[in-house]
N, C-alpha and C. Protein backbone atom coordinates (compact mmCIF):
# COMPACT_ATOMS: atom_id res chain seq x y z
N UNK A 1 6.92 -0.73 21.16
CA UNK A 1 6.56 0.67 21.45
C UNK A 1 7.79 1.51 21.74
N UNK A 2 8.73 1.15 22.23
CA UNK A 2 10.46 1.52 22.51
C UNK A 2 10.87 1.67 21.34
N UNK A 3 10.60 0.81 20.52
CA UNK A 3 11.51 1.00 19.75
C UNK A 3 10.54 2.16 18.49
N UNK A 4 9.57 2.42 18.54
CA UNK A 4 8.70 3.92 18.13
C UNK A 4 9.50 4.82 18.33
N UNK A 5 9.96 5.19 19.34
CA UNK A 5 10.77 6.43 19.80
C UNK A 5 11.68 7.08 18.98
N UNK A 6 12.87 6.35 18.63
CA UNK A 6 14.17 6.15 18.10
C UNK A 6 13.63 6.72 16.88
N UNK A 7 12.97 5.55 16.01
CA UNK A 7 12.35 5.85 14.85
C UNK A 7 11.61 7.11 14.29
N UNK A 8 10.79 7.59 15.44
CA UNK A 8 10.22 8.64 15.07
C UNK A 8 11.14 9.60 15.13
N UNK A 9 12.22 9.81 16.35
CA UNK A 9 12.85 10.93 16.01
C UNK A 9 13.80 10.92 14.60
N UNK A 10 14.16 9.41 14.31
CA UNK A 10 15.04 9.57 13.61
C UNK A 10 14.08 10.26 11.85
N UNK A 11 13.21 9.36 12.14
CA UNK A 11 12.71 10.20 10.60
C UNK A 11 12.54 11.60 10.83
N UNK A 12 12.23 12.11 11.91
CA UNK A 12 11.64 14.01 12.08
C UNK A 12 13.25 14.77 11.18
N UNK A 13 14.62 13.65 11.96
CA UNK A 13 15.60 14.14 11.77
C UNK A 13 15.85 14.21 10.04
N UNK A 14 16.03 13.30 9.61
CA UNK A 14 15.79 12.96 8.05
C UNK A 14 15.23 13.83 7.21
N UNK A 15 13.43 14.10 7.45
CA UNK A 15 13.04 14.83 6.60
C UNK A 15 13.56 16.91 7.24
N UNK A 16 13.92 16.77 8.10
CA UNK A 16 14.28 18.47 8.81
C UNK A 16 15.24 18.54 8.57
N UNK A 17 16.14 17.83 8.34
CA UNK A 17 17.68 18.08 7.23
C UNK A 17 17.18 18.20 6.11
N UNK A 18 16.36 17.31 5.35
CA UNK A 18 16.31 17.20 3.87
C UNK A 18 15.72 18.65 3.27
N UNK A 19 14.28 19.01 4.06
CA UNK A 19 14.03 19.79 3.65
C UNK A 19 14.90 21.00 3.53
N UNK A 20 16.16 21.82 4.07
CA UNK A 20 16.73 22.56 4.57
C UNK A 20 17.99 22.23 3.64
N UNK A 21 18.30 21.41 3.56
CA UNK A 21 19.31 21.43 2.53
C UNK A 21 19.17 20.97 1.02
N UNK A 22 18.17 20.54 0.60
CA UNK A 22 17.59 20.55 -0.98
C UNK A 22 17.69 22.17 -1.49
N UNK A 23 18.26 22.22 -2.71
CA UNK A 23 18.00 24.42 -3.19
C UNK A 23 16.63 24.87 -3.17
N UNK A 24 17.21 25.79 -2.94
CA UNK A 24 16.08 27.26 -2.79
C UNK A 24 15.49 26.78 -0.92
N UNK A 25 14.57 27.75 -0.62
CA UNK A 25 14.34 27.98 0.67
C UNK A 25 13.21 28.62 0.81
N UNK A 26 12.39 29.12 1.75
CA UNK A 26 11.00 29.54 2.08
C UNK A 26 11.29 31.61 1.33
N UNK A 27 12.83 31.46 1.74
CA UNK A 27 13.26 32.87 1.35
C UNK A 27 13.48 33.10 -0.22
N UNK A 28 14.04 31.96 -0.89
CA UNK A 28 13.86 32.06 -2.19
C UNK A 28 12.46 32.55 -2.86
N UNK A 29 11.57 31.53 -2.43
CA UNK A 29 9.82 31.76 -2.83
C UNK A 29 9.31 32.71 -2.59
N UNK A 30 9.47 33.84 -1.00
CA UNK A 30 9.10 35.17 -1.33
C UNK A 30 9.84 35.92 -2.21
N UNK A 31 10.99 36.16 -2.26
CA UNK A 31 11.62 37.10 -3.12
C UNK A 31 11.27 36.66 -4.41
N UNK A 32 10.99 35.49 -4.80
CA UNK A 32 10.61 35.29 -6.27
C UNK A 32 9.43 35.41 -6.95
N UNK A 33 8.18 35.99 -5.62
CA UNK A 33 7.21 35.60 -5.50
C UNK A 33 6.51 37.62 -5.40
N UNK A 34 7.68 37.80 -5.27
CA UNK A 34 7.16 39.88 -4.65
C UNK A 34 6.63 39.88 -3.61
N UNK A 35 7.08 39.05 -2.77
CA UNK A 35 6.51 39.51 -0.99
C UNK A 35 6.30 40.32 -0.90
N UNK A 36 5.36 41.42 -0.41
CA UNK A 36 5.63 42.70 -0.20
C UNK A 36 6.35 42.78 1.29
N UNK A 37 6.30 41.92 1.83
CA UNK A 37 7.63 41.66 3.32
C UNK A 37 8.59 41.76 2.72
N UNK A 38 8.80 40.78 1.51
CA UNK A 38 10.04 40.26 1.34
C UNK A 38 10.75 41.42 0.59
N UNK A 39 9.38 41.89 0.42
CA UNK A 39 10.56 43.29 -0.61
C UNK A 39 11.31 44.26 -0.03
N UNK A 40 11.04 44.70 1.39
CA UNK A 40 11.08 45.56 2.08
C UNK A 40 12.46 45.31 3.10
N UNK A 41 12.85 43.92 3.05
CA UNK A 41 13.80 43.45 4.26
C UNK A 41 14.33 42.78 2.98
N UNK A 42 15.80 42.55 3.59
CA UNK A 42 16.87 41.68 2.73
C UNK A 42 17.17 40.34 3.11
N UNK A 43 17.71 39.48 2.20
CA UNK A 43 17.69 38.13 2.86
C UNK A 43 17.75 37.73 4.01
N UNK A 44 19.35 38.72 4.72
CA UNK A 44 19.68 38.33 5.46
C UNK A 44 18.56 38.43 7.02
N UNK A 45 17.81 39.76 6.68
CA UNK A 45 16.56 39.97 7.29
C UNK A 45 16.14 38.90 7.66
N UNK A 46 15.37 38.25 6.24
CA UNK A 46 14.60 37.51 6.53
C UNK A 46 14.45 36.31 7.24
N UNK A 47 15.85 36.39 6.70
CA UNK A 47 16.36 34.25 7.56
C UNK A 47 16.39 34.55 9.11
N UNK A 48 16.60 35.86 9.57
CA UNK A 48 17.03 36.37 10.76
C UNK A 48 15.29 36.07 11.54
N UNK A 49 14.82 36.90 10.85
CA UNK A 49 13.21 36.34 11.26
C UNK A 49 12.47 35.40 11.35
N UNK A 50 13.23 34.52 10.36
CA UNK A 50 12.42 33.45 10.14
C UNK A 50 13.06 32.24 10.74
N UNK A 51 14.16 32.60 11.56
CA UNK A 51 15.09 31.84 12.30
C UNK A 51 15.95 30.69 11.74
N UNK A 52 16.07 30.84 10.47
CA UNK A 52 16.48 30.81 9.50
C UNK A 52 18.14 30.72 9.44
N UNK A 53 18.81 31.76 9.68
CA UNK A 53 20.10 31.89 10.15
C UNK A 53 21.02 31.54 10.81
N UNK A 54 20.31 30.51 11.79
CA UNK A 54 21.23 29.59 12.96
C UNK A 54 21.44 28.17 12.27
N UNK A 55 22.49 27.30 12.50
CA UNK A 55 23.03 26.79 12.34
C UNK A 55 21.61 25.68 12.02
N UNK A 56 21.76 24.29 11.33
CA UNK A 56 20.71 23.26 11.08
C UNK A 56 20.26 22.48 12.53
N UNK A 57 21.31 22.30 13.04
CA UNK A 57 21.22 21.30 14.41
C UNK A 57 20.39 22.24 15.57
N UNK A 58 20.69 23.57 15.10
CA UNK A 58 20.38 24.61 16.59
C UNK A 58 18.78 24.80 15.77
N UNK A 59 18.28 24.41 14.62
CA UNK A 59 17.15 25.12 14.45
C UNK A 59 16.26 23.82 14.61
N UNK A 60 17.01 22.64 14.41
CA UNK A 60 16.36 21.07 15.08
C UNK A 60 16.17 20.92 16.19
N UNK A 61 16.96 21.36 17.06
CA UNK A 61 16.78 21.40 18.57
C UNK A 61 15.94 22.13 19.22
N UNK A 62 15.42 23.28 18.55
CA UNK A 62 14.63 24.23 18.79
C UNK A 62 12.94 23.78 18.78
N UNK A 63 12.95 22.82 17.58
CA UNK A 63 11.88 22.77 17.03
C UNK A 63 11.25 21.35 17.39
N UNK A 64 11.96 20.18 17.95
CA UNK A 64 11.65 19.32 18.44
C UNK A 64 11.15 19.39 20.24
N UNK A 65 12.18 20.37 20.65
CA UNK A 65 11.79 20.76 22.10
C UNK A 65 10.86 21.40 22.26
N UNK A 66 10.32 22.07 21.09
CA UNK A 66 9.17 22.94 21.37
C UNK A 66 7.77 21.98 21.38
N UNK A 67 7.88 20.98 20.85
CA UNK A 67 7.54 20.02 20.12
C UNK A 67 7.14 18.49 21.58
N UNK A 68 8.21 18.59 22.34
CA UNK A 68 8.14 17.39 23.19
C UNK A 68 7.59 18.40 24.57
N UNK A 69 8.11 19.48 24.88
CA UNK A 69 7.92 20.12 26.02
C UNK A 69 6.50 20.96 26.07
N UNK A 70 6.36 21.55 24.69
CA UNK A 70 5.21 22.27 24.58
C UNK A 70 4.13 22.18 23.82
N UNK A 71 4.35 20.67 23.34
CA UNK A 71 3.30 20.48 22.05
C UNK A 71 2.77 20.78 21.22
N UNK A 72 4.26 21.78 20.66
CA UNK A 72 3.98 22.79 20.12
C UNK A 72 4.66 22.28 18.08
N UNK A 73 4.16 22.10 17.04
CA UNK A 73 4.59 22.06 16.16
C UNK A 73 5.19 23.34 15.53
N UNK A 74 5.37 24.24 15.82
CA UNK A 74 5.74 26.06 15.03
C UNK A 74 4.74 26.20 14.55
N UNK A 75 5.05 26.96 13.87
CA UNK A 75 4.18 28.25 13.32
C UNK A 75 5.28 27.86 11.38
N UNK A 76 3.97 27.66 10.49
CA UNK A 76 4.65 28.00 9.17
C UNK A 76 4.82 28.97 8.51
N UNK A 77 6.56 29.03 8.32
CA UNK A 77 7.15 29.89 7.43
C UNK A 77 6.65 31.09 6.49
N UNK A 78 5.76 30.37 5.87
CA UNK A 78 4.87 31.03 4.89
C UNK A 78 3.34 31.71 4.94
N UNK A 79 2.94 31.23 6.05
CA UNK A 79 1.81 31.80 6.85
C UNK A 79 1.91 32.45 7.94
N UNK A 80 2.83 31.74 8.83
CA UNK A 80 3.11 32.46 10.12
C UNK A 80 2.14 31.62 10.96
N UNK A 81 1.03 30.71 10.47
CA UNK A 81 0.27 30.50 11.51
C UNK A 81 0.33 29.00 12.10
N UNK A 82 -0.37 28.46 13.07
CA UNK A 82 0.07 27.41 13.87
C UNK A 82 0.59 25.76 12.93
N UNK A 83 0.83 25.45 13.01
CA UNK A 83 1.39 24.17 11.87
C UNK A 83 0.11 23.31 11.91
N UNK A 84 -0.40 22.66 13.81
CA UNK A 84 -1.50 22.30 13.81
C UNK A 84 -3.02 22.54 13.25
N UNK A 85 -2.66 23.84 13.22
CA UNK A 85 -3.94 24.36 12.67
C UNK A 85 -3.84 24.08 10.95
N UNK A 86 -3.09 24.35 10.31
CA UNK A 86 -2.80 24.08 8.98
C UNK A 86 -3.00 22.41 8.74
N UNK A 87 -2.44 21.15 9.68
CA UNK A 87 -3.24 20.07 10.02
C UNK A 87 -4.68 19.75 9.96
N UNK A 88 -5.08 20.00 11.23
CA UNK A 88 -6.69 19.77 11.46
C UNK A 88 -7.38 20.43 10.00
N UNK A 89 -6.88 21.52 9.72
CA UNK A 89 -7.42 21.98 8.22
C UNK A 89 -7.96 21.32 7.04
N UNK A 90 -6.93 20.70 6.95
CA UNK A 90 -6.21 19.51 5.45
C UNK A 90 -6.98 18.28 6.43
N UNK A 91 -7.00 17.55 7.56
CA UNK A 91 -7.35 16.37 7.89
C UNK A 91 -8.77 16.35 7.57
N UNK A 92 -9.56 16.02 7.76
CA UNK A 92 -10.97 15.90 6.61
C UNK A 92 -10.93 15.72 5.76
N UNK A 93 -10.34 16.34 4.97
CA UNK A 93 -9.89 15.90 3.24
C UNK A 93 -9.07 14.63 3.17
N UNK A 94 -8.14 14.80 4.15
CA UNK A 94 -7.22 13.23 4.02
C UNK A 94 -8.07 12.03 4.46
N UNK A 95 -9.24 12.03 5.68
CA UNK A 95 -9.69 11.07 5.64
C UNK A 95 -10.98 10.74 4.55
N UNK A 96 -11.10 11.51 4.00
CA UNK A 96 -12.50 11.51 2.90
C UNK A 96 -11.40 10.80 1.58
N UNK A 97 -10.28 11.39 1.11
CA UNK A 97 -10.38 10.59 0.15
C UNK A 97 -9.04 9.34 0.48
N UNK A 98 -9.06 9.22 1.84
CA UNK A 98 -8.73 7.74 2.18
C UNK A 98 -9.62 6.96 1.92
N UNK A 99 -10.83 7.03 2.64
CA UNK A 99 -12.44 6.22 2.66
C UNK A 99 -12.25 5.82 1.29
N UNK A 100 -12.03 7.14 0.01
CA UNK A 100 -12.52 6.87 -1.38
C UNK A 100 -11.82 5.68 -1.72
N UNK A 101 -10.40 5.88 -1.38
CA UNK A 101 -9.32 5.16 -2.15
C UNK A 101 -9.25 3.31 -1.48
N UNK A 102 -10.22 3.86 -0.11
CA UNK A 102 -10.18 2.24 0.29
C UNK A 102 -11.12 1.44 -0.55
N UNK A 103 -12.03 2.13 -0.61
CA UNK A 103 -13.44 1.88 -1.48
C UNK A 103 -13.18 1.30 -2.91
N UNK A 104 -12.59 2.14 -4.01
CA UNK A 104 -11.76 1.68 -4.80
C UNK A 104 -11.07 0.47 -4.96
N UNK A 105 -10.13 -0.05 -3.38
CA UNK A 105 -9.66 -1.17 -3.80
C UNK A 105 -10.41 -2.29 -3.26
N UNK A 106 -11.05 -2.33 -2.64
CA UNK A 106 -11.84 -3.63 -1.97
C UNK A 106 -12.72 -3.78 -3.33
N UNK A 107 -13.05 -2.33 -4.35
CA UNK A 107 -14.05 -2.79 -5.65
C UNK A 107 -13.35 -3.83 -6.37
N UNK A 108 -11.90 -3.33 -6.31
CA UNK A 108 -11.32 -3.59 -7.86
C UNK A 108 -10.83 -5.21 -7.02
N UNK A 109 -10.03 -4.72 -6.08
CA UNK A 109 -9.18 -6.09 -5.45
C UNK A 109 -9.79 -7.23 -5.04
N UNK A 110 -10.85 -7.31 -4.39
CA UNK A 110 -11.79 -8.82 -4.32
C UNK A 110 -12.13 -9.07 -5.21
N UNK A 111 -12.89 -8.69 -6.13
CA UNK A 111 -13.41 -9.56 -7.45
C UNK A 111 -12.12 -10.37 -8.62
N UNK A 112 -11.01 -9.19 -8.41
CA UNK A 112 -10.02 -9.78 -9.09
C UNK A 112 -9.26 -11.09 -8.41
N UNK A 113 -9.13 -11.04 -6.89
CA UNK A 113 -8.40 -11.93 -6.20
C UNK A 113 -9.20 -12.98 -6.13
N UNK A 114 -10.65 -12.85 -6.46
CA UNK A 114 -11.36 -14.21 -6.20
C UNK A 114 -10.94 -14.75 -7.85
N UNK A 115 -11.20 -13.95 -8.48
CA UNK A 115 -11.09 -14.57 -10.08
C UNK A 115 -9.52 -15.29 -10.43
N UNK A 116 -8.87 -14.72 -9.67
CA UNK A 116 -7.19 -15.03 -9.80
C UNK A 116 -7.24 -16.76 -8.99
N UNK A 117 -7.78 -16.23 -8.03
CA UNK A 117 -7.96 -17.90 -6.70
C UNK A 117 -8.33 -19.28 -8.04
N UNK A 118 -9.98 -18.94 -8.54
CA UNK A 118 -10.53 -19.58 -9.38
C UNK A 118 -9.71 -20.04 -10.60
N UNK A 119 -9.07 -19.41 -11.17
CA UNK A 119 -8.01 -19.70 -12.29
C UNK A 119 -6.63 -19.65 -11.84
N UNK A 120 -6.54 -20.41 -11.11
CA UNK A 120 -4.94 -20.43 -10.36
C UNK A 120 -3.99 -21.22 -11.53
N UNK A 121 -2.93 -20.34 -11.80
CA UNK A 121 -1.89 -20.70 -13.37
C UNK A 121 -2.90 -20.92 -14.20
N UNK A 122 -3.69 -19.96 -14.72
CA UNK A 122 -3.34 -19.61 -16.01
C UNK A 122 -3.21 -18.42 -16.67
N UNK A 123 -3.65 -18.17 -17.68
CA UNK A 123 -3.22 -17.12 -18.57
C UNK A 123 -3.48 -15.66 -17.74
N UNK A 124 -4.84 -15.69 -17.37
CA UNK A 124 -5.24 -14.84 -16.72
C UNK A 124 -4.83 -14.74 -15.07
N UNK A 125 -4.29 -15.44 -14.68
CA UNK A 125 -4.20 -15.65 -12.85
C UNK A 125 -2.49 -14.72 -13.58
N UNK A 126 -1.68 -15.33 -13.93
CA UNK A 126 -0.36 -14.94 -14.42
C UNK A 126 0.01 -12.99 -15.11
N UNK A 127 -1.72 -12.54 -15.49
CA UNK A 127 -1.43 -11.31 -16.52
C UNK A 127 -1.74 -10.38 -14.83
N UNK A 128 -2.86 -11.20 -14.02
CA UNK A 128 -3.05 -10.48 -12.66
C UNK A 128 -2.05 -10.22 -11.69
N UNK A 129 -1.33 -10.96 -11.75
CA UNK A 129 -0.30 -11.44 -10.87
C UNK A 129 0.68 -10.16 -11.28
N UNK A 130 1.14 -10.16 -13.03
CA UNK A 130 2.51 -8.71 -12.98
C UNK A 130 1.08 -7.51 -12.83
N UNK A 131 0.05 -7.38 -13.15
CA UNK A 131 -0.61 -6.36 -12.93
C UNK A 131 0.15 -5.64 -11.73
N UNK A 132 -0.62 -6.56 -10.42
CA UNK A 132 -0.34 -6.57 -8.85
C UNK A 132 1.16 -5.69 -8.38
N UNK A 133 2.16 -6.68 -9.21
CA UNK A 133 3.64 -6.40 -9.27
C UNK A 133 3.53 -5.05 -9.66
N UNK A 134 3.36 -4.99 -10.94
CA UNK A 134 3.46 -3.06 -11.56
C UNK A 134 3.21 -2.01 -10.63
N UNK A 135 1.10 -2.73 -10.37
CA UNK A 135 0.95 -1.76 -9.32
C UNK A 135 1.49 -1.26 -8.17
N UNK A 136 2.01 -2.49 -7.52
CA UNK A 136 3.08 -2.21 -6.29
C UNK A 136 4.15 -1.48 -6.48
N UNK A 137 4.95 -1.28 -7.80
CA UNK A 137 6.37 -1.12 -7.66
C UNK A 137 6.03 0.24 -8.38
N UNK A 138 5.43 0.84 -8.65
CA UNK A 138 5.19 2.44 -9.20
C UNK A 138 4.43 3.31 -8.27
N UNK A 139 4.93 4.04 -7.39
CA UNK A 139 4.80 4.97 -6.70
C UNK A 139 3.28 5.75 -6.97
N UNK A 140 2.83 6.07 -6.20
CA UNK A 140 1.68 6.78 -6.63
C UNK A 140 1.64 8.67 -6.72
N UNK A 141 2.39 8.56 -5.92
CA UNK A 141 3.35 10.40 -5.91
C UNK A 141 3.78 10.29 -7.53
N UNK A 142 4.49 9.22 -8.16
CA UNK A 142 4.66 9.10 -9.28
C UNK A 142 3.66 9.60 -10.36
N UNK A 143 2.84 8.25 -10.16
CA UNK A 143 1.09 8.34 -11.49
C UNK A 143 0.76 9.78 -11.31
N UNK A 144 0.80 9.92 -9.77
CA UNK A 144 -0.39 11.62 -9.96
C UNK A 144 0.31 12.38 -10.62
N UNK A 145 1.68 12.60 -10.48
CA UNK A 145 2.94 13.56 -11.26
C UNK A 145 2.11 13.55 -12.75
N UNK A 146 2.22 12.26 -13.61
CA UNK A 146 1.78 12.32 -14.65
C UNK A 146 0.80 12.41 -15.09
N UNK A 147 -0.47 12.17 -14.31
CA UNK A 147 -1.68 12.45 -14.36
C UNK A 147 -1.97 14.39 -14.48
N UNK A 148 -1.07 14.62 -13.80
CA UNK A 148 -0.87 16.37 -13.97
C UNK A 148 -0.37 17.26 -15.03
N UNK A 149 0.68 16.18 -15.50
CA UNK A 149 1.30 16.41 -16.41
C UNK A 149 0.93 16.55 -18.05
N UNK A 150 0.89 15.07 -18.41
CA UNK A 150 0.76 14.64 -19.62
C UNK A 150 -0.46 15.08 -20.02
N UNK A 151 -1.54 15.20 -19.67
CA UNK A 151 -2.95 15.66 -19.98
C UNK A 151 -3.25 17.28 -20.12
N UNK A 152 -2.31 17.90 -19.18
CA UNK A 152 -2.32 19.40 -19.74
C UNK A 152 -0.87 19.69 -21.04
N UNK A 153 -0.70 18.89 -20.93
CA UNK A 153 0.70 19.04 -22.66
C UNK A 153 -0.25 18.23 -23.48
N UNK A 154 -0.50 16.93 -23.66
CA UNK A 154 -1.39 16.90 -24.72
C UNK A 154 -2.88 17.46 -25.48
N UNK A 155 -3.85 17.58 -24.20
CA UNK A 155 -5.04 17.98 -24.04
C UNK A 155 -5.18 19.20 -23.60
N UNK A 156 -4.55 20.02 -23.00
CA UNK A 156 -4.76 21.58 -22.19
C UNK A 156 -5.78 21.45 -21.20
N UNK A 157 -5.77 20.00 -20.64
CA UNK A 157 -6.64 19.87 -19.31
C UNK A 157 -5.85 19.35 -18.71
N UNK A 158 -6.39 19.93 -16.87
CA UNK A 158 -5.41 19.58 -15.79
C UNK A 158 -6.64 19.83 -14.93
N UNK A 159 -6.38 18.68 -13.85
CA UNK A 159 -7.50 19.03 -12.80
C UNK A 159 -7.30 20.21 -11.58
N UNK A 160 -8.47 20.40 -11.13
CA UNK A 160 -8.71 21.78 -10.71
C UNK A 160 -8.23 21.67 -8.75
N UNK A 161 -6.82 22.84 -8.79
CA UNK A 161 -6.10 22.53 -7.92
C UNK A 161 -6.91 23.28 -6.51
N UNK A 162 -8.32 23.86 -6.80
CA UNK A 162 -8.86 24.62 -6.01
C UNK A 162 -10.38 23.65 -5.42
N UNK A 163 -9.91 23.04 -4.15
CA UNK A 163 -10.88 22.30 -3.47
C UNK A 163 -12.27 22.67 -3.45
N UNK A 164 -12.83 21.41 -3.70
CA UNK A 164 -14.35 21.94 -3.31
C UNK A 164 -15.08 20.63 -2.51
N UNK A 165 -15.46 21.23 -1.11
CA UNK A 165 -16.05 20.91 -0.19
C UNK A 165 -17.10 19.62 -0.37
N UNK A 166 -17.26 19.29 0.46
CA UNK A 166 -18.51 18.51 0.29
C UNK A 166 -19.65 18.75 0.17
N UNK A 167 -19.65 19.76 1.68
CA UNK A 167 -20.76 20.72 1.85
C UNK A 167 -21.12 21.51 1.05
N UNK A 168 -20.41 21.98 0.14
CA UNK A 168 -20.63 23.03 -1.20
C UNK A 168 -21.37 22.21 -2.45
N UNK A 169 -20.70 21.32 -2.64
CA UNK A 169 -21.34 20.88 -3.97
C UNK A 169 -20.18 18.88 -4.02
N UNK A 170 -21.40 18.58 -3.22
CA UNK A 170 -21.20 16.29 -3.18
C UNK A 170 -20.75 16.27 -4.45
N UNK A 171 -21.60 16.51 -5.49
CA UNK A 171 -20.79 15.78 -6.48
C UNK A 171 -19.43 16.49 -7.26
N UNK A 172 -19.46 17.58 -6.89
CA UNK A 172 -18.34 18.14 -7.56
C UNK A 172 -16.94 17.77 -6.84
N UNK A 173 -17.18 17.76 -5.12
CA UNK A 173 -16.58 17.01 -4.42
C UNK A 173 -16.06 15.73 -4.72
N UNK A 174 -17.10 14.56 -5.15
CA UNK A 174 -16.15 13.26 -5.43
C UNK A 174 -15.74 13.03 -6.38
N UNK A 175 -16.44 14.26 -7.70
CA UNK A 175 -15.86 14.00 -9.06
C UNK A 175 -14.21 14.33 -9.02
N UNK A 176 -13.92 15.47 -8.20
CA UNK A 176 -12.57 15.94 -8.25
C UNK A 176 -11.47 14.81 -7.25
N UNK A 177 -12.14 14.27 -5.92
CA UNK A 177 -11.45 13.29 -5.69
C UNK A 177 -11.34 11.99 -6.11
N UNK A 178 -12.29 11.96 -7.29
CA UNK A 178 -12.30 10.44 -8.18
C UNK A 178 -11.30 9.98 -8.47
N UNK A 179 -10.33 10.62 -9.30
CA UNK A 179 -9.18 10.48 -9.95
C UNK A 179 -7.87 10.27 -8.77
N UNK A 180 -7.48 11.30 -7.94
CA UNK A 180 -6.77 10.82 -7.13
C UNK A 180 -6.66 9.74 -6.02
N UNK A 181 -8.42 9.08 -5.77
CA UNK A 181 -8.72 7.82 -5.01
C UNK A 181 -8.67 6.77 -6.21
N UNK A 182 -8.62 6.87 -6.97
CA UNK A 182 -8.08 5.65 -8.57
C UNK A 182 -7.14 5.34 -7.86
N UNK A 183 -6.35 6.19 -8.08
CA UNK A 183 -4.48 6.48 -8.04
C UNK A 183 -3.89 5.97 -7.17
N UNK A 184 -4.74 6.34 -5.95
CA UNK A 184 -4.41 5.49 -4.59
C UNK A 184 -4.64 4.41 -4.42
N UNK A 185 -6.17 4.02 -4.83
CA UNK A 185 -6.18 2.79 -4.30
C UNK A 185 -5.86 1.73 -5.40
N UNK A 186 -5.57 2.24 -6.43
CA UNK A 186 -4.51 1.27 -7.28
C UNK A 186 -3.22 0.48 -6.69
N UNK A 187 -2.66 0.86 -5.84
CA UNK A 187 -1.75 0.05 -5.22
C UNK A 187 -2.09 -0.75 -4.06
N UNK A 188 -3.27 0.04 -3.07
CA UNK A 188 -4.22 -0.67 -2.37
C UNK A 188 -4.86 -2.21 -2.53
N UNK A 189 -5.20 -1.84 -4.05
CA UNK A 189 -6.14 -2.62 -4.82
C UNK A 189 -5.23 -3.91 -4.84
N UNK A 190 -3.66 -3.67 -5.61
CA UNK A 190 -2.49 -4.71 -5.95
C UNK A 190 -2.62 -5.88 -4.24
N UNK A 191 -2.85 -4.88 -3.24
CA UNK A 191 -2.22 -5.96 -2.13
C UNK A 191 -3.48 -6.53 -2.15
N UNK A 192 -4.88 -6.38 -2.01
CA UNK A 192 -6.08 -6.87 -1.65
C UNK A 192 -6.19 -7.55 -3.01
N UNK A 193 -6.04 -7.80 -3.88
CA UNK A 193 -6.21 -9.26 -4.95
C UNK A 193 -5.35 -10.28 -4.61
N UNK A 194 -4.16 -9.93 -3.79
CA UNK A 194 -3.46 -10.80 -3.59
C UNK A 194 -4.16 -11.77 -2.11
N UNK A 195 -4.92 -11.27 -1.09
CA UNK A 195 -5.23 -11.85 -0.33
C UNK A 195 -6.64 -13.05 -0.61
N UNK A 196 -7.32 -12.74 -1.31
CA UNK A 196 -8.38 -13.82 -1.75
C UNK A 196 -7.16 -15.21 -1.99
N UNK A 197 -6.50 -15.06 -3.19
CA UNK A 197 -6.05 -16.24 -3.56
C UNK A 197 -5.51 -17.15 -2.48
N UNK A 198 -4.41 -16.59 -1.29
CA UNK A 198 -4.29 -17.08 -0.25
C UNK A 198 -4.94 -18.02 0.29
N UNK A 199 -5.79 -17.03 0.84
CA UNK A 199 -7.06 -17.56 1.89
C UNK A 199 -7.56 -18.35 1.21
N UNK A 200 -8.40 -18.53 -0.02
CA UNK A 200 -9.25 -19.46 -0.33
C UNK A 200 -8.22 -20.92 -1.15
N UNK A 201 -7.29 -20.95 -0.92
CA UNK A 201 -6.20 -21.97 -1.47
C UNK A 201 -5.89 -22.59 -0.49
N UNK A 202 -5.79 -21.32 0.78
CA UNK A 202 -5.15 -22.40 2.04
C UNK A 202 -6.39 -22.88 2.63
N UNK A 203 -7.48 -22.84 2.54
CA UNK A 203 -8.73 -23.66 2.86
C UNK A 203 -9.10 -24.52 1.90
């Protein structure tokens, strides 16, 4: 639990540099975007407002203390409004198509890991086995990239980046998270085929 601490700050530190020094900036996107703020004030404005302007370490220090002392995450850049609230927002959706993507692999991953157990070396235990491997070693931030991609350049279809509820319409709901709980629990799926064979070998 000590050693949580370290870690957590050290990643906050990691990604609050990274983001901040990768090109372009929250100020790039309005001005490129016709803020009507952004049109009206000049860069230097804006970074000034957006606190933006102080040094990386002084705008880390700012934002972690606000953070340990006041439990406070900021306020985003681009909204202005509470970070938490932009959280709790999005959380429902993250645990709905977690559920999906677990669902997904306990389908795909037990039946395969029992079938892999049952045919241990051969043709088929061996084609499961680099499956597993592939699945593991290809990112899933990756697949969705191309899942976005390649289907609106070949086909002129791309799935629809505008959520729809549960409460609005169930099935339109899981049809649209179908595809991205695949995606996920495709690598899910890789570790849970691997556990049948285990277990039922070492018994």
């Amino acid at each position: 639990m000590l050693a949580l601490i370290p870690t957590l700050i050290f990643a906050s530190l990691i990604v609050f540099v990274t983001i901040r020094l990768i090109p372009g900036n929250i100020v790039d996107l309005m001005l490129s975007q016709n803020d009507p703020s952004a049109a009206k004030q000049s860069r230097e404005q804006l970074e000034a407002a957006l606190g933006l302007n102080t040094p990386i370490y002084i705008q880390y220090f700012k934002w972690i203390g606000a953070l340990l002392f006041k439990g406070s995450f900021g306020n985003s850049l681009w909204t202005n409004t509470p970070v938490m609230d932009e959280i709790l927002y999005r959380l429902p959706i993250t645990f709905e198509l977690g559920l999906l993507s677990l669902i997904v692999s306990l389908m795909f991953g037990i039946p395969i890991g029992v079938y892999a157990a049952l045919k241990q070396d051969t043709i088929g235990d061996y084609v499961l086995r680099t499956f597993s491997i592939l699945a593991l070693a290809i990112p899933g931030f990756w697949v969705g990239t191309l899942v976005m991609v390649f289907p609106s350049i070949w086909w002129g279809w791309s799935p629809s980046v505008k959520f729809i509820r549960f409460s609005e319409a169930p099935l339109g709901n899981f049809l649209q998270l179908l595809i991205p709980a695949l995606i996920l629990g495709n690598a899910f799926s890789a570790i849970t085929m691997r556990l049948p064979p285990t277990l039922m070998l070492v018994r």
